[in-house]
N, C-alpha and C. Protein backbone atom coordinates (compact mmCIF):
# COMPACT_ATOMS: atom_id res chain seq x y z
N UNK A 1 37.03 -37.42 74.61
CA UNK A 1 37.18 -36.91 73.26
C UNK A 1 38.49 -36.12 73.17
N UNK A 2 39.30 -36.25 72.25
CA UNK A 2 40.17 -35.82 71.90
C UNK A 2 40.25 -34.57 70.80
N UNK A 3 40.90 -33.46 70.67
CA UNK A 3 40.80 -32.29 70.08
C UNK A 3 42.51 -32.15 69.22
N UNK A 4 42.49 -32.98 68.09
CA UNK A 4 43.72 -32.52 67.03
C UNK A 4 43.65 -31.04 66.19
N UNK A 5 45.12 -30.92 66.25
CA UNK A 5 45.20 -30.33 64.97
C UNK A 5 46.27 -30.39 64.00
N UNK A 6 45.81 -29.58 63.10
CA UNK A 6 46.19 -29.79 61.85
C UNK A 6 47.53 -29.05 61.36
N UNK A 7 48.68 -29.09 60.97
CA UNK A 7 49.96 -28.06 60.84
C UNK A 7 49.36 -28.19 59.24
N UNK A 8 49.25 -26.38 58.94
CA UNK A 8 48.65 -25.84 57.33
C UNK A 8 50.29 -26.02 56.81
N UNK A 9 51.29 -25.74 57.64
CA UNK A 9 52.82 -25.67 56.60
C UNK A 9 53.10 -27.48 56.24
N UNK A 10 52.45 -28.35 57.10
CA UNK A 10 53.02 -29.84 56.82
C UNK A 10 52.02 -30.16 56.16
N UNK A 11 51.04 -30.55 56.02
CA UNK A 11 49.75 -31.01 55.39
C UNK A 11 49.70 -31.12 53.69
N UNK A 12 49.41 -31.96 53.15
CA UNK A 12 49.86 -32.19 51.71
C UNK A 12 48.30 -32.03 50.97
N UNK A 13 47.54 -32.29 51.95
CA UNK A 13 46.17 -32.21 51.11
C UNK A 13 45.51 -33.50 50.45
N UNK A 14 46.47 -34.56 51.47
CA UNK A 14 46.33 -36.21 50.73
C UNK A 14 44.39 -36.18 50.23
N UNK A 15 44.09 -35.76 51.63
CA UNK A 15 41.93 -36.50 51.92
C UNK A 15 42.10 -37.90 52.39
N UNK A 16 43.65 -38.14 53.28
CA UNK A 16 42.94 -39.57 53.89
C UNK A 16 42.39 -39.04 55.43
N UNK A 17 42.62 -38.54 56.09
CA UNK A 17 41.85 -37.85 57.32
C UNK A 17 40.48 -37.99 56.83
N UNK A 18 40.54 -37.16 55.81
CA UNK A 18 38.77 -36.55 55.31
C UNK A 18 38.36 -37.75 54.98
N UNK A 19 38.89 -38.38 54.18
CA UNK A 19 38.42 -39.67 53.71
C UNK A 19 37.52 -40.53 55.13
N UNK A 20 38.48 -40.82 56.07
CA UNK A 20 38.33 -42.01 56.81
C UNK A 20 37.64 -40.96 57.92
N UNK A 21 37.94 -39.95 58.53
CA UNK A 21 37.01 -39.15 59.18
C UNK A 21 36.46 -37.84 59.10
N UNK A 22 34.83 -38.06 58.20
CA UNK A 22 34.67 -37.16 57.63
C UNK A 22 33.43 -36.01 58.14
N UNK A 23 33.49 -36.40 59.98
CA UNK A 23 32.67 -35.71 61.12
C UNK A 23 33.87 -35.06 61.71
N UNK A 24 35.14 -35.19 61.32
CA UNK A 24 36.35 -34.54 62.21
C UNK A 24 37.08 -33.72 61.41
N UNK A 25 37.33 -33.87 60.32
CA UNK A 25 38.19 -33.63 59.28
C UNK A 25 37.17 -32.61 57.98
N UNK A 26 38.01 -31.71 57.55
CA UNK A 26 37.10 -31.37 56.27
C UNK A 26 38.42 -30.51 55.10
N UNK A 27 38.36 -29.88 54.53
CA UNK A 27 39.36 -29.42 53.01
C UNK A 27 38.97 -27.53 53.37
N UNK A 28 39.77 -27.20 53.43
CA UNK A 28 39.90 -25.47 53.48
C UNK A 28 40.22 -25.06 52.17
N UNK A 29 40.05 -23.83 51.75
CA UNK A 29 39.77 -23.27 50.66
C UNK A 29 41.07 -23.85 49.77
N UNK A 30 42.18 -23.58 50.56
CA UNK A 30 43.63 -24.08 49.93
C UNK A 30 44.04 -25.41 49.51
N UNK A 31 42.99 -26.63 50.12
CA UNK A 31 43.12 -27.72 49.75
C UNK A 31 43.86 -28.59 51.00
N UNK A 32 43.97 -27.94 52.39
CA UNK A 32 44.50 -28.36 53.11
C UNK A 32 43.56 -28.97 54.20
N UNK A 33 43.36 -29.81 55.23
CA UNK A 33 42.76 -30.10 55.96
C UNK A 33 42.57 -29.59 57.08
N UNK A 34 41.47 -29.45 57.76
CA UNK A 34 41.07 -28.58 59.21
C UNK A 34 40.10 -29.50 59.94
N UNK A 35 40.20 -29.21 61.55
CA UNK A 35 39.46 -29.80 62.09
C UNK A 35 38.22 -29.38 62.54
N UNK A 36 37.46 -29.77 62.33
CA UNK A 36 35.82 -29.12 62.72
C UNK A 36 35.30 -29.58 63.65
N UNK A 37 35.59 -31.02 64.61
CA UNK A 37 35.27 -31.67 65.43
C UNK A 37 36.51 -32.41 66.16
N UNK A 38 36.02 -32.99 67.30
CA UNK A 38 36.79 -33.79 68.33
C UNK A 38 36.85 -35.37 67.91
N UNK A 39 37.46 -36.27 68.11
CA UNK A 39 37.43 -37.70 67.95
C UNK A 39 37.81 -38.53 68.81
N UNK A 40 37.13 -39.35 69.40
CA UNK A 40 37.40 -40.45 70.47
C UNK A 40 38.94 -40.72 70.27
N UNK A 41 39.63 -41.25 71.59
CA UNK A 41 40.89 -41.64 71.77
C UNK A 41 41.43 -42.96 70.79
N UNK A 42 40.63 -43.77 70.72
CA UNK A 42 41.18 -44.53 69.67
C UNK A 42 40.96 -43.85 68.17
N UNK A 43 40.30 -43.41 67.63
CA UNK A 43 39.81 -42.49 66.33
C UNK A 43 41.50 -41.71 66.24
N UNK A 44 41.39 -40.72 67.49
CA UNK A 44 42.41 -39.70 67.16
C UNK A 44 43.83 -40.56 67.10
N UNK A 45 43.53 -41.21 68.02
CA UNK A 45 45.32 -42.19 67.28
C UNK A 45 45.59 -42.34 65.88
N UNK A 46 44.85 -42.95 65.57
CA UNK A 46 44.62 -43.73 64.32
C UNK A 46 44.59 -42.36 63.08
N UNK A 47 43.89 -42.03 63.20
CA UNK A 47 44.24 -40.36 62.72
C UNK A 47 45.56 -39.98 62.58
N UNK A 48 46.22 -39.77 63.85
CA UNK A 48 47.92 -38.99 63.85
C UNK A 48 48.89 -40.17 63.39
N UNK A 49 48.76 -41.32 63.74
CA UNK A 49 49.44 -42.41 63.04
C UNK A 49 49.34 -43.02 61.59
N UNK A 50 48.23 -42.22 60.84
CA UNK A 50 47.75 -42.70 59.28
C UNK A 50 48.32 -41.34 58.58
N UNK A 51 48.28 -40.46 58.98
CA UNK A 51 48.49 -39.32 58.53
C UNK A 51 50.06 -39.32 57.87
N UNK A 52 50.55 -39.45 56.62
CA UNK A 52 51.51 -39.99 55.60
C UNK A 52 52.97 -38.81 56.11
N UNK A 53 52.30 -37.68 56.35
CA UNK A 53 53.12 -36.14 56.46
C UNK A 53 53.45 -36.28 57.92
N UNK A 54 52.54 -36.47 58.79
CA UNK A 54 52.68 -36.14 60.09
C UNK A 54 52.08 -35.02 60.38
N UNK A 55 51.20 -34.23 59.63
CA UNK A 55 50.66 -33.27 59.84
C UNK A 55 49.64 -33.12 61.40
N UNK A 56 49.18 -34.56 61.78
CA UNK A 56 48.12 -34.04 62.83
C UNK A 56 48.41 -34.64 64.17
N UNK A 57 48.07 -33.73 65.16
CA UNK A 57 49.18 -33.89 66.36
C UNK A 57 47.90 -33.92 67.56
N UNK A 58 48.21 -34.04 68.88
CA UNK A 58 47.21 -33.42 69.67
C UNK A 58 47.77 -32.45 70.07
């Protein structure tokens, strides 16, 4: 399992994280995304490579 996170200064607040993983991913008060959970190695790729900003890293 893999453990991302999230940069609050890059993050646009798209909801495709949240969208597509929504046991890993969730919306903070500001509208930005946070991680609440871990995601398998293929999951978390796919995650940091969909992510439009580049916001999520390991």
């Amino acid at each position: 399992m893999v453990r991302l996170t999230v940069d609050e200064n890059t993050c646009i607040g798209c909801g495709l994280c949240v969208g597509t993983y929504d046991t890993a991913f969730e919306f903070d008060g500001d509208g930005k995304a946070v991680v609440i959970s871990d995601l398998d190695e293929a999951s978390a790729e796919d995650a940091i490579a969909n992510c439009p900003v580049g916001a999520i890293s390991k």
